[in-house]
PDB file of N, CA and C in Angstrom:
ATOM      1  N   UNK A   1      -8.156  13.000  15.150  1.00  0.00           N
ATOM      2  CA  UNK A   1      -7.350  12.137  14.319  1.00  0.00           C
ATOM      3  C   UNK A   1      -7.782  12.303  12.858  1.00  0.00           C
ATOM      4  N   UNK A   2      -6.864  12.080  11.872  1.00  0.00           N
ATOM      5  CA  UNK A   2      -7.134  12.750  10.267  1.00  0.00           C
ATOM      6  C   UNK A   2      -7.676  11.368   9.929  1.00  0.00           C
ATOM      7  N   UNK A   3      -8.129  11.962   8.737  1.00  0.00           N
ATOM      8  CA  UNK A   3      -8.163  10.362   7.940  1.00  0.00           C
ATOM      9  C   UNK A   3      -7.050   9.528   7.833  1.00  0.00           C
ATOM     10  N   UNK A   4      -6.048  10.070   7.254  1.00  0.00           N
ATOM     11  CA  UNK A   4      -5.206   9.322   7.238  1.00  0.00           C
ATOM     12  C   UNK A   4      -4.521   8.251   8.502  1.00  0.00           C
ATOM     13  N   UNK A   5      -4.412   9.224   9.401  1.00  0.00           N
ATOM     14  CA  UNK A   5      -4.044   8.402  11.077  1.00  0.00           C
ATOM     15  C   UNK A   5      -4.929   6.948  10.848  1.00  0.00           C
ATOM     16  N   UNK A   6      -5.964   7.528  10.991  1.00  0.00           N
ATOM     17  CA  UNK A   6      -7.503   6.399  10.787  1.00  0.00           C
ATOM     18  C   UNK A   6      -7.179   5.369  10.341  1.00  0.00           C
ATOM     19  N   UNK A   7      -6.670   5.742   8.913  1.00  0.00           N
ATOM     20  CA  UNK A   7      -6.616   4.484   7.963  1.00  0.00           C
ATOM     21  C   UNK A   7      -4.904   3.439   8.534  1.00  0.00           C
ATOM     22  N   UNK A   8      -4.076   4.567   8.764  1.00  0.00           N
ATOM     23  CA  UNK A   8      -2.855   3.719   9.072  1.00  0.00           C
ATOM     24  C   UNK A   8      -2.932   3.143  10.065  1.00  0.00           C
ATOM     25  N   UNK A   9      -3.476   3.627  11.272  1.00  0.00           N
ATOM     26  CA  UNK A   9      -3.869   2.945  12.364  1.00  0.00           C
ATOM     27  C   UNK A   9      -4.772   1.592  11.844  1.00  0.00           C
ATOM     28  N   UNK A  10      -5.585   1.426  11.427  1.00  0.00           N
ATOM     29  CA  UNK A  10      -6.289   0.183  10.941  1.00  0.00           C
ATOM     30  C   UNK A  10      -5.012  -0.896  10.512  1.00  0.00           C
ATOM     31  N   UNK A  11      -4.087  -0.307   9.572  1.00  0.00           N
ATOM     32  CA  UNK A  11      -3.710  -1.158   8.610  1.00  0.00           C
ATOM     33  C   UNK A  11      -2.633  -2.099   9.997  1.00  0.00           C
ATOM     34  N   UNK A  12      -2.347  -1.164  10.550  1.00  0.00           N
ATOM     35  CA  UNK A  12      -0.835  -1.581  11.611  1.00  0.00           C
ATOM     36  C   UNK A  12      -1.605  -2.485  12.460  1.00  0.00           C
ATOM     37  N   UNK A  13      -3.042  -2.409  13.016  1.00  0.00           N
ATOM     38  CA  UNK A  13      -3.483  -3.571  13.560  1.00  0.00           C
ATOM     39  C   UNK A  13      -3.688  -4.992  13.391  1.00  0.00           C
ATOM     40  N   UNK A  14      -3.501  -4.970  11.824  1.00  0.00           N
ATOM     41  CA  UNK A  14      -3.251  -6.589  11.622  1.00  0.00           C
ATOM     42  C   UNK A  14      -2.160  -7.089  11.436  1.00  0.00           C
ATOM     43  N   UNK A  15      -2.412  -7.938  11.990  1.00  0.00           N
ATOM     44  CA  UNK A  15      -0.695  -9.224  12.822  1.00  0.00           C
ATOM     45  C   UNK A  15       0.000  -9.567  11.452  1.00  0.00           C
ATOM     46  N   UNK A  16       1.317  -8.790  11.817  1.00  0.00           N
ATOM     47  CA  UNK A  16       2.436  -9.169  10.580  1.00  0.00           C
ATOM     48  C   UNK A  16       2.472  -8.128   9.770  1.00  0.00           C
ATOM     49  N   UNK A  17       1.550  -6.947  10.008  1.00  0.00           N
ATOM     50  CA  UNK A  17       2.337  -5.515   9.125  1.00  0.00           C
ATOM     51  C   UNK A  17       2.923  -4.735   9.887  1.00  0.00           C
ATOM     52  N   UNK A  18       4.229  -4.698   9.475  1.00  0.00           N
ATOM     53  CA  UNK A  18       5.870  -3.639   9.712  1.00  0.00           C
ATOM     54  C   UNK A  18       5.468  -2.299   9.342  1.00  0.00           C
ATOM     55  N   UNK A  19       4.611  -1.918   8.392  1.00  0.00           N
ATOM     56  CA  UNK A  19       4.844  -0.396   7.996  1.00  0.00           C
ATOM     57  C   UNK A  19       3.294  -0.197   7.327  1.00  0.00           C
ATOM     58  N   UNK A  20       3.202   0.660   7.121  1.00  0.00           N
ATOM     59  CA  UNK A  20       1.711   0.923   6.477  1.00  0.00           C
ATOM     60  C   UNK A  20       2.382   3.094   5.933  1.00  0.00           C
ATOM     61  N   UNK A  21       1.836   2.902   4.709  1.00  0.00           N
ATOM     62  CA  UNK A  21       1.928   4.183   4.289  1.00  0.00           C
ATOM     63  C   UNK A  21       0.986   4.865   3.092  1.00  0.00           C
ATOM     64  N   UNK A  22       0.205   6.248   3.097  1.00  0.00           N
ATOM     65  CA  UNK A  22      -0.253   6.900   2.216  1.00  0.00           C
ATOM     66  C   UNK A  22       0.586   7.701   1.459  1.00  0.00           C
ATOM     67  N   UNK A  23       0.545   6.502  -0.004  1.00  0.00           N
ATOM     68  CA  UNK A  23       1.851   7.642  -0.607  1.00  0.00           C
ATOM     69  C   UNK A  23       1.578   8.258  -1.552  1.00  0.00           C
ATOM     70  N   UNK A  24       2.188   9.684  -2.395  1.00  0.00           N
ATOM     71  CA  UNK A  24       2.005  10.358  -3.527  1.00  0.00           C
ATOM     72  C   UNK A  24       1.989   9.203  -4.682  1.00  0.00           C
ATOM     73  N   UNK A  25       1.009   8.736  -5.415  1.00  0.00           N
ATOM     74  CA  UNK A  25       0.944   8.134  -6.764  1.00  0.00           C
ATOM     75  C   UNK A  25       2.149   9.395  -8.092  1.00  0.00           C
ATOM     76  N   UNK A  26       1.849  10.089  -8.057  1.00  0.00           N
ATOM     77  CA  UNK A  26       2.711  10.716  -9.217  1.00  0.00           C
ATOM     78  C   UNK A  26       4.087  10.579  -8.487  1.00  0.00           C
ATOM     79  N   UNK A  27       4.228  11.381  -7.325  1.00  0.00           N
ATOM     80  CA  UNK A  27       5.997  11.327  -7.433  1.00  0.00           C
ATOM     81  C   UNK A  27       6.203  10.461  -6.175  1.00  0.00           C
ATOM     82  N   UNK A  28       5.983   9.614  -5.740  1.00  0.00           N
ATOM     83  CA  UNK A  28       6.416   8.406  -4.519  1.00  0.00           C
ATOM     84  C   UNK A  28       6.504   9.153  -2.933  1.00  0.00           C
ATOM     85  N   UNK A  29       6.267  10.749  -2.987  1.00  0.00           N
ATOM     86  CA  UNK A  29       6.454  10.923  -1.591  1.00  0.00           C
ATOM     87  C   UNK A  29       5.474  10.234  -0.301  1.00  0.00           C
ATOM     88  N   UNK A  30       5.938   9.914   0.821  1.00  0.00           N
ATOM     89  CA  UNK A  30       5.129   9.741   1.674  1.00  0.00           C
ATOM     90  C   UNK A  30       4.279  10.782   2.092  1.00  0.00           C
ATOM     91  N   UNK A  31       3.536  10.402   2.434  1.00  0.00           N
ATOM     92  CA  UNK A  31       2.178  11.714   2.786  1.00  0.00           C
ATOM     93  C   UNK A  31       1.639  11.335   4.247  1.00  0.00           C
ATOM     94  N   UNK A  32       1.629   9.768   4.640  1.00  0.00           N
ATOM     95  CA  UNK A  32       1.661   9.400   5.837  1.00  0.00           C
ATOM     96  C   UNK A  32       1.888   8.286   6.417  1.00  0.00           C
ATOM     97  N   UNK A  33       2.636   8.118   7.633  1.00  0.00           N
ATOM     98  CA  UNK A  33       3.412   6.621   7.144  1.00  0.00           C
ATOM     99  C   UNK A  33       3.064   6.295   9.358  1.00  0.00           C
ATOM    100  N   UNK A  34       2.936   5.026   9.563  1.00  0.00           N
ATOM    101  CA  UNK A  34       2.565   4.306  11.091  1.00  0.00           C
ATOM    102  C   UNK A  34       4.186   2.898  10.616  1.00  0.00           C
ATOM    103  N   UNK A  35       4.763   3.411  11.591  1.00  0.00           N
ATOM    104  CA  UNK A  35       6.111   2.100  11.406  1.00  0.00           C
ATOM    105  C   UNK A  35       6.529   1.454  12.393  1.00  0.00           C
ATOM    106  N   UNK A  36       6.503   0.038  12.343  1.00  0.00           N
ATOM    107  CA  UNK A  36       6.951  -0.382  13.275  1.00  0.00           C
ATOM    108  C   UNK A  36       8.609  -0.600  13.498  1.00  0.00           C
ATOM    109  N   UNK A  37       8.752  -0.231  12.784  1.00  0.00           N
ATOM    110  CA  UNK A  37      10.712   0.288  12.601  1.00  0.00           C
ATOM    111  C   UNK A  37      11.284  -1.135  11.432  1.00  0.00           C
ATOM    112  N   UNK A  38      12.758  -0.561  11.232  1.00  0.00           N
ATOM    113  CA  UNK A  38      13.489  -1.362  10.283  1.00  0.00           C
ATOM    114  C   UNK A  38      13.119  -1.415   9.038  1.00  0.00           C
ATOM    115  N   UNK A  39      11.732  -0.220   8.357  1.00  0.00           N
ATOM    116  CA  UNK A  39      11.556  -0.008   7.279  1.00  0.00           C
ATOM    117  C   UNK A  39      11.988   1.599   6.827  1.00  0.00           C
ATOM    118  N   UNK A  40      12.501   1.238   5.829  1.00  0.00           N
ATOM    119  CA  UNK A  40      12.678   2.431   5.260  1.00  0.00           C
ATOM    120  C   UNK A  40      11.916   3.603   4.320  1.00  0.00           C
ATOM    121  N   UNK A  41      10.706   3.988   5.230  1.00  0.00           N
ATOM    122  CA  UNK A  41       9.595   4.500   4.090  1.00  0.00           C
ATOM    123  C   UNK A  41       9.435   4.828   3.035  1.00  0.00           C
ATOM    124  N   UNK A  42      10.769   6.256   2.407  1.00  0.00           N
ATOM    125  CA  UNK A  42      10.918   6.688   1.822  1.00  0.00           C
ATOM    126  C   UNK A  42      11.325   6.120   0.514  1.00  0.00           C
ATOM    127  N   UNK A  43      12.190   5.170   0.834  1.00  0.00           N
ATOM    128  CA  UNK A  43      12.394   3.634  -0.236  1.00  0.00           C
ATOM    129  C   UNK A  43      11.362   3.397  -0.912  1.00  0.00           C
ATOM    130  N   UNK A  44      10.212   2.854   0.445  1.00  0.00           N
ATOM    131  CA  UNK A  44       9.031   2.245   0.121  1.00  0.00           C
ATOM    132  C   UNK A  44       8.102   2.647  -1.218  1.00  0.00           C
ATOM    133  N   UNK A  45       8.221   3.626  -0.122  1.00  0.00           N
ATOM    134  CA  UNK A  45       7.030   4.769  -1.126  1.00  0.00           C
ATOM    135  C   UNK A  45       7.370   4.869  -2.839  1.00  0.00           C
ATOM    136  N   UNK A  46       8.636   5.498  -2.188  1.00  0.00           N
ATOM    137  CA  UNK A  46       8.984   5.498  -4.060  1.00  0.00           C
ATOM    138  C   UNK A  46       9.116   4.354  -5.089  1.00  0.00           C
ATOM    139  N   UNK A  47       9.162   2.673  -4.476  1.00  0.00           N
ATOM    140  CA  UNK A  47       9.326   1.502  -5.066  1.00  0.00           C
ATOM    141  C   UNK A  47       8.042   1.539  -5.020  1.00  0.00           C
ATOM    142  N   UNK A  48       6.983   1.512  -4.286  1.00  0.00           N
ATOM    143  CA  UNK A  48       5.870   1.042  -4.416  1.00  0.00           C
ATOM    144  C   UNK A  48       4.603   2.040  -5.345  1.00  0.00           C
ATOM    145  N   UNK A  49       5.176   3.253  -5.813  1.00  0.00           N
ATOM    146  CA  UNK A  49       4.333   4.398  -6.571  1.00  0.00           C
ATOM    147  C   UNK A  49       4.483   3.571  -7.854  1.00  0.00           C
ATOM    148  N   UNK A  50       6.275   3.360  -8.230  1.00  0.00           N
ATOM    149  CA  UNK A  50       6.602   3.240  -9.513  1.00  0.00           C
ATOM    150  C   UNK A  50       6.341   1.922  -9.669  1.00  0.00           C
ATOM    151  N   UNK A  51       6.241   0.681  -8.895  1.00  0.00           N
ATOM    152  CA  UNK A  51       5.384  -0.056  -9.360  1.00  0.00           C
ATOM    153  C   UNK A  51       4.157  -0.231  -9.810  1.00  0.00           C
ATOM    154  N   UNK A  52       3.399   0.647  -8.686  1.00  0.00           N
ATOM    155  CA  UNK A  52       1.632   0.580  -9.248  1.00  0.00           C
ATOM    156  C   UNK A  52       1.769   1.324 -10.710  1.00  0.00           C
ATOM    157  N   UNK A  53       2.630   2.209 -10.877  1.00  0.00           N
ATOM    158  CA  UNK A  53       2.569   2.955 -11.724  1.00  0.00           C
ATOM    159  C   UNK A  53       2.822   1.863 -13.577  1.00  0.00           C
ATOM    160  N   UNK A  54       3.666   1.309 -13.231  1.00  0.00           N
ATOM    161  CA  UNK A  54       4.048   0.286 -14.163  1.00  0.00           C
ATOM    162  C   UNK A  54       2.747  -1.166 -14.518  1.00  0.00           C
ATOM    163  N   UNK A  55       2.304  -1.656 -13.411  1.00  0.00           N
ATOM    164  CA  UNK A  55       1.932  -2.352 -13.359  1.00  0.00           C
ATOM    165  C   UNK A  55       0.329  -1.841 -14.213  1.00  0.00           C
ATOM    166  N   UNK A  56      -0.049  -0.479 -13.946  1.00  0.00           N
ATOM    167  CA  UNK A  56      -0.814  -0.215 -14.588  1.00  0.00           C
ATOM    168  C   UNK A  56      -0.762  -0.004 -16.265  1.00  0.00           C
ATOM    169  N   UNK A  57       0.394   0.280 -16.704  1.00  0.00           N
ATOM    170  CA  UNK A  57       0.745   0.537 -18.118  1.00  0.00           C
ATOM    171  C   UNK A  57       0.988  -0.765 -18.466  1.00  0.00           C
ATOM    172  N   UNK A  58       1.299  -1.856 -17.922  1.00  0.00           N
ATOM    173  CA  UNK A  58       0.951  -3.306 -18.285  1.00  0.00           C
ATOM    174  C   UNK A  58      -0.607  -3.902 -18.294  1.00  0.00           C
ATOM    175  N   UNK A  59      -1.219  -3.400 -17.333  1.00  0.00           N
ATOM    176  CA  UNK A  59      -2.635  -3.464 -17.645  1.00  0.00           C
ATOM    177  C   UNK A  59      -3.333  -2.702 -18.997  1.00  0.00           C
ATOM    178  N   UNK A  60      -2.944  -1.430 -19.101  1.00  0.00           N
ATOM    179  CA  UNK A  60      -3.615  -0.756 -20.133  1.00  0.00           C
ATOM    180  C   UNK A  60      -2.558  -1.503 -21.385  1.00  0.00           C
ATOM    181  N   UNK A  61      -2.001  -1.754 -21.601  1.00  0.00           N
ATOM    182  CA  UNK A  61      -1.118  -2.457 -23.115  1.00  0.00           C
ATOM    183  C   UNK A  61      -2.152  -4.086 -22.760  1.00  0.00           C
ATOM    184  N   UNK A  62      -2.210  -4.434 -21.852  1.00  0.00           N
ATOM    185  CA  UNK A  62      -2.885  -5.595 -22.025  1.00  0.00           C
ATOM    186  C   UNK A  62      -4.977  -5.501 -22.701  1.00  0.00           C
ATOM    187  N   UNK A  63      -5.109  -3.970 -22.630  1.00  0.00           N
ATOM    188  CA  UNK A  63      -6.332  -4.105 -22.919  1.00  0.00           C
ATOM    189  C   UNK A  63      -7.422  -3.974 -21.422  1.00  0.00           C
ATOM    190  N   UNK A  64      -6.616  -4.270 -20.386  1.00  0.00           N
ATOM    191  CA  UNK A  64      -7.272  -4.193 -18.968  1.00  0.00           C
ATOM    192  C   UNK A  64      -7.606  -2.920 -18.119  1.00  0.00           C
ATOM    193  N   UNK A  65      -8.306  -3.087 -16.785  1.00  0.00           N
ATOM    194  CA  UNK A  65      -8.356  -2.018 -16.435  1.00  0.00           C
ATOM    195  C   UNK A  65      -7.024  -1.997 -15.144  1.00  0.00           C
ATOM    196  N   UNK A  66      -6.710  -0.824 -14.656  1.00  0.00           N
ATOM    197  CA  UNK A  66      -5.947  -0.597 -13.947  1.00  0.00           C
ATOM    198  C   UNK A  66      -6.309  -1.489 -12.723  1.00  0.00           C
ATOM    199  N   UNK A  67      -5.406  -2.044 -11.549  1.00  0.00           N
ATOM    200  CA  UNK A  67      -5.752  -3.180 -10.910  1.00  0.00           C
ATOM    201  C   UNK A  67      -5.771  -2.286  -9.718  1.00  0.00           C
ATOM    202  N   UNK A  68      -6.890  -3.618  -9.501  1.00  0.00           N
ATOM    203  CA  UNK A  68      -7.486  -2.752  -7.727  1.00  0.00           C
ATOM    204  C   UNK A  68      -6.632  -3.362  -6.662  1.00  0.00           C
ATOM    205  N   UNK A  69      -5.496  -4.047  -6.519  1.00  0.00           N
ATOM    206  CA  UNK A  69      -4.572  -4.208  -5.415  1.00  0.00           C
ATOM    207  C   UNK A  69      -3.436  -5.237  -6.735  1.00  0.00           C
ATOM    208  N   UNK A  70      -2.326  -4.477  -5.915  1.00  0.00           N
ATOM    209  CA  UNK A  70      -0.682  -5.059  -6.670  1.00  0.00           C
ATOM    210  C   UNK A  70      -0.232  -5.902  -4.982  1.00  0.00           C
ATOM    211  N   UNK A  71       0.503  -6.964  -5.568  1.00  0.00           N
ATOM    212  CA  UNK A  71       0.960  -7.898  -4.488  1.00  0.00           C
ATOM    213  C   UNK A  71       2.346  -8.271  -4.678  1.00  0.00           C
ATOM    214  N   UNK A  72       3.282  -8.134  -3.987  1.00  0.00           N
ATOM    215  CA  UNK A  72       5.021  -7.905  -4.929  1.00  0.00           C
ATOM    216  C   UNK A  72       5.118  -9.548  -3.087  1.00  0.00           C
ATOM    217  N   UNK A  73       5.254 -10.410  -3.122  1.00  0.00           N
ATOM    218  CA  UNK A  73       5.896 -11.492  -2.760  1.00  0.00           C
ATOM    219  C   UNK A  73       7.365 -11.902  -2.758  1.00  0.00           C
ATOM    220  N   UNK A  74       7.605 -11.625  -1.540  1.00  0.00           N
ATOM    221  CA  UNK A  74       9.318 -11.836  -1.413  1.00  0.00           C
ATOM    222  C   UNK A  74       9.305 -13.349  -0.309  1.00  0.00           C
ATOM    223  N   UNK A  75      10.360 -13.710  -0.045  1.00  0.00           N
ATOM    224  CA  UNK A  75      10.923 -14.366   0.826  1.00  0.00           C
ATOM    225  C   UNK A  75      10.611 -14.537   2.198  1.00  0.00           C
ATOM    226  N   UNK A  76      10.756 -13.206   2.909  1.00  0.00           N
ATOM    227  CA  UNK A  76      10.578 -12.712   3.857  1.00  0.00           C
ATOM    228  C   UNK A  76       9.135 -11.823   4.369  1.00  0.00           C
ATOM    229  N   UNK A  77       8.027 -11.587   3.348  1.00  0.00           N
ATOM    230  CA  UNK A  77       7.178 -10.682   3.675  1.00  0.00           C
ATOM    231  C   UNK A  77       6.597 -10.389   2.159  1.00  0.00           C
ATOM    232  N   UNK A  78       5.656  -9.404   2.102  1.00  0.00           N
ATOM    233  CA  UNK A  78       5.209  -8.825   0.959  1.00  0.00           C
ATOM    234  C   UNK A  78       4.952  -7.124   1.099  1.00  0.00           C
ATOM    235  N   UNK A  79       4.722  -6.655  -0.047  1.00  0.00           N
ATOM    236  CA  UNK A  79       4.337  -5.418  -0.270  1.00  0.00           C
ATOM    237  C   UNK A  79       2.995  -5.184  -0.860  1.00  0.00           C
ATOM    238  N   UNK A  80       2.197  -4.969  -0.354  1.00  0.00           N
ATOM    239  CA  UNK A  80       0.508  -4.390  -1.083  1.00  0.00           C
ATOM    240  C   UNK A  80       0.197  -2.800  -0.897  1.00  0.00           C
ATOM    241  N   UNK A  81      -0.857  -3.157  -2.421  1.00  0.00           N
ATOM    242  CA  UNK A  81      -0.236  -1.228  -2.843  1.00  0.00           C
ATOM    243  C   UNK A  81      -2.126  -1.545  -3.325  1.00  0.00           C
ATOM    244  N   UNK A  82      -2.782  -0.532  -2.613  1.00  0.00           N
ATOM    245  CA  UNK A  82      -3.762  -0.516  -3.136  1.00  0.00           C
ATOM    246  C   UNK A  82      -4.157   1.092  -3.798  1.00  0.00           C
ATOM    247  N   UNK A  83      -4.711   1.479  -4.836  1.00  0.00           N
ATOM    248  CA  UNK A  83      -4.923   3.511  -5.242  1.00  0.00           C
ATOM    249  C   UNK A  83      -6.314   3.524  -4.011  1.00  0.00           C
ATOM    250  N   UNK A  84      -6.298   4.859  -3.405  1.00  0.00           N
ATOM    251  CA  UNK A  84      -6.645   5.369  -2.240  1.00  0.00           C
ATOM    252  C   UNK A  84      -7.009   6.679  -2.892  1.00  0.00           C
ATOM    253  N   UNK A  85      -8.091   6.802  -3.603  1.00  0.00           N
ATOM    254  CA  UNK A  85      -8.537   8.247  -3.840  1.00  0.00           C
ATOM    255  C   UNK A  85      -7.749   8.719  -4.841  1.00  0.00           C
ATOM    256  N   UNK A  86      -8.086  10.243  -5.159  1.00  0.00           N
ATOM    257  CA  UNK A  86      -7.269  10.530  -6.104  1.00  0.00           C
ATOM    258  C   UNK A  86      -5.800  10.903  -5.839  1.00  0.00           C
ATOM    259  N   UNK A  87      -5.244  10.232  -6.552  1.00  0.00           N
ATOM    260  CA  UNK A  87      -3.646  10.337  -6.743  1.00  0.00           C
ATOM    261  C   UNK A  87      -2.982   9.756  -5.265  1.00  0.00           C
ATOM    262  N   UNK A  88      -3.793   9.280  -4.852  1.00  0.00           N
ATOM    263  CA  UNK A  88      -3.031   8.290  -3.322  1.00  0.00           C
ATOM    264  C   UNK A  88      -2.888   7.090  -3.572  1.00  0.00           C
ATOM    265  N   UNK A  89      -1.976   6.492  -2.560  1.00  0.00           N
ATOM    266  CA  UNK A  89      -1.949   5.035  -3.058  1.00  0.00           C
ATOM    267  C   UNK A  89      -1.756   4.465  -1.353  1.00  0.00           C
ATOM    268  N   UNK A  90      -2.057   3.272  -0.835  1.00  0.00           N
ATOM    269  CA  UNK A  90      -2.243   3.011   0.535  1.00  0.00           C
ATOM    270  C   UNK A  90      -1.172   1.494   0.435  1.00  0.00           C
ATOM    271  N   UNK A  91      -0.193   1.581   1.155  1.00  0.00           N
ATOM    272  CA  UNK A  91       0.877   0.462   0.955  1.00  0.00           C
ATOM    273  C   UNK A  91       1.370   0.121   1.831  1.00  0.00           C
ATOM    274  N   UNK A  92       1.138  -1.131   2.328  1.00  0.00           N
ATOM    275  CA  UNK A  92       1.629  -2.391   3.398  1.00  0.00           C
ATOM    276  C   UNK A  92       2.717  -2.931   3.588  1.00  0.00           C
ATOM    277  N   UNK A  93       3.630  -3.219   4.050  1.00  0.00           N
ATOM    278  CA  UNK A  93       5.035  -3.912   4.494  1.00  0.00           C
ATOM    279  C   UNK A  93       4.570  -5.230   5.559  1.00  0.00           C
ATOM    280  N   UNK A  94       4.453  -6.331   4.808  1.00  0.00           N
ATOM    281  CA  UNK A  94       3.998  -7.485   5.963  1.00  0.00           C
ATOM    282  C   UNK A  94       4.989  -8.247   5.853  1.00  0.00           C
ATOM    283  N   UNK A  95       5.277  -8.644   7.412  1.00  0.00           N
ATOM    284  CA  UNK A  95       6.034 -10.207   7.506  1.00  0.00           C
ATOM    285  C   UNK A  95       5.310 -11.094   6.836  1.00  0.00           C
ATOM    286  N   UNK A  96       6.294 -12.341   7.167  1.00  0.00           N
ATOM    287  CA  UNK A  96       5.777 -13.736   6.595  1.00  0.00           C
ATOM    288  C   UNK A  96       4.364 -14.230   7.262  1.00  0.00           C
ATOM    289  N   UNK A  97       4.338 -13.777   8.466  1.00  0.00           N
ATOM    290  CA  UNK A  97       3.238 -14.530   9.498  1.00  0.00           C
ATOM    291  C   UNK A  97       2.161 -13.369   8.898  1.00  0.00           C
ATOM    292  N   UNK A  98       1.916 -12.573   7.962  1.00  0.00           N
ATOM    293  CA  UNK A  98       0.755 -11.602   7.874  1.00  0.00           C
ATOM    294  C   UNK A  98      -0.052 -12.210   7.379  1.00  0.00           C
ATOM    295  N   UNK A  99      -1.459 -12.570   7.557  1.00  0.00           N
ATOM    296  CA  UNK A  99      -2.506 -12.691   6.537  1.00  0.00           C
ATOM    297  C   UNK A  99      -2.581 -12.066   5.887  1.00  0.00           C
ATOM    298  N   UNK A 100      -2.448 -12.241   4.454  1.00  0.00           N
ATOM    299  CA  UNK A 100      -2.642 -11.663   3.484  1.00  0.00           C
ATOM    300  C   UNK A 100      -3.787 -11.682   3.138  1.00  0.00           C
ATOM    301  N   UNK A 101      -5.230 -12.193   3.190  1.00  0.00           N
ATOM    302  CA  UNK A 101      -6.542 -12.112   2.823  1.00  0.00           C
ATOM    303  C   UNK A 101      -7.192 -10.943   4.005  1.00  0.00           C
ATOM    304  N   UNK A 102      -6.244 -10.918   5.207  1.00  0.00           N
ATOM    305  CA  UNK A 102      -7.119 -10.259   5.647  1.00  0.00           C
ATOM    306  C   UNK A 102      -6.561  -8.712   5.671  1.00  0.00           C
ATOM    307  N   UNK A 103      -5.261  -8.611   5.597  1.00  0.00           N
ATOM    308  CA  UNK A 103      -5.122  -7.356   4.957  1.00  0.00           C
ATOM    309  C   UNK A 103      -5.306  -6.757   3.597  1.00  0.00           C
ATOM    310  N   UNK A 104      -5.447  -7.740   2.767  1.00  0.00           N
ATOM    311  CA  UNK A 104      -5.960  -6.718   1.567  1.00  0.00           C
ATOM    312  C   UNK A 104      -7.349  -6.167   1.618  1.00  0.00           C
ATOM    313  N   UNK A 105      -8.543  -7.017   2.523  1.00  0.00           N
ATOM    314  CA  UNK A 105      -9.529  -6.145   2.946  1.00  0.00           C
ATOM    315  C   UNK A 105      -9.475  -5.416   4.248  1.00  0.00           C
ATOM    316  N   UNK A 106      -8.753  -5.555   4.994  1.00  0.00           N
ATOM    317  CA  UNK A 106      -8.102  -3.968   5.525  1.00  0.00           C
ATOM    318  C   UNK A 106      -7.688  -2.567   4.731  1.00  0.00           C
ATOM    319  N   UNK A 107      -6.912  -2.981   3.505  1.00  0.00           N
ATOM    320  CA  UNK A 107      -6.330  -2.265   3.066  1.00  0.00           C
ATOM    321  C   UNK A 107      -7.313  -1.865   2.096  1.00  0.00           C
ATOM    322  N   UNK A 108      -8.292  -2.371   1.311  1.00  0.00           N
ATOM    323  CA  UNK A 108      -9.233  -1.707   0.444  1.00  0.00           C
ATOM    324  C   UNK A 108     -10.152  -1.333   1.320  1.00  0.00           C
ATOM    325  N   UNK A 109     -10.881  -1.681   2.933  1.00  0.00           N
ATOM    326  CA  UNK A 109     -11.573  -0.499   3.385  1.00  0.00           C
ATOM    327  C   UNK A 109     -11.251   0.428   3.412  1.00  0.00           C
ATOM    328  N   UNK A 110     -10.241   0.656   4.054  1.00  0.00           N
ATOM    329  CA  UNK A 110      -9.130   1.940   4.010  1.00  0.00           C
ATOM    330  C   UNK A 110      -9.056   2.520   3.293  1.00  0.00           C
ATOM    331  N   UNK A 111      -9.107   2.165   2.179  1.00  0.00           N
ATOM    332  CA  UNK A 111      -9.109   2.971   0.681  1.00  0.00           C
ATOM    333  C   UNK A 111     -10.204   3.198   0.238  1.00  0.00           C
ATOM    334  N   UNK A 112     -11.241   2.619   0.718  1.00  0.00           N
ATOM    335  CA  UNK A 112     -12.597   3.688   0.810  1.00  0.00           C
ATOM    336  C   UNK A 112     -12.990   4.195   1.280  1.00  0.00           C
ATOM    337  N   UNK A 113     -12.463   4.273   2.375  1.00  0.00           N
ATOM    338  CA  UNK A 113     -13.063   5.636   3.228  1.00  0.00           C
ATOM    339  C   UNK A 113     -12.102   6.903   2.644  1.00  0.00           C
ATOM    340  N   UNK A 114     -11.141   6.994   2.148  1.00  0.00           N
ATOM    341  CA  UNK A 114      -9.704   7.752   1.924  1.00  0.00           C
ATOM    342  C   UNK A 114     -10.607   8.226   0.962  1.00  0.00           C
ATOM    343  N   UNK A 115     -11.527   7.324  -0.185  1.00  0.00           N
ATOM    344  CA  UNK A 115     -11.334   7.952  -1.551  1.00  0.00           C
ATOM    345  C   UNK A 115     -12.791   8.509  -1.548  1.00  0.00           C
TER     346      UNK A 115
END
């Protein structure tokens, strides 16, 4: 099993994540994606690159450093985007019922072993 399997497999084990994916930071491709269906990765990936991507040029205009996990809160679920090594980025699709404390340290182990 690759690293990557490794890490997506981790992320899909906690209760209330739909999708888990390692995506290209420069151009949004997926690189490796564990789904529990009704997500659309490829979407994902590319909404969730160009956010971290933004969110960081709001950090650097603010004087800050680039942020170690982005959290996008909807209605229905959330999206967490943590950078995973160089030029990776490791990104979550959770229902409403997901812990969110305990996947973002899912999701930053994951991203240290990756990086």
């Amino acid at each position: 099993m690759s690293p990557f399997e490794r890490a997506l497999e981790a992320l899909t084990r906690v209760p209330g994540v739909q999708s888990a994916l390692v995506v290209s930071a420069e151009d949004g491709l997926v690189v490796g994606e564990a789904s529990m269906g009704g997500v659309d990765a490829a979407a994902v990936a590319a909404l969730a690159a160009s956010l971290f991507a933004r969110i960081g040029e709001m950090a650097a205009a603010a004087g800050r450093q680039p942020p170690a996990v982005a959290h996008l809160e909807a209605s229905r679920g959330g999206l967490l985007i943590v950078p995973a090594g160089e030029g990776l980025l490791l990104v979550a699709v959770a229902g409403p019922e997901a812990n969110v404390g305990l996947l973002r340290l899912a999701l930053r182990s994951a991203a240290e072993r990756l990086g």
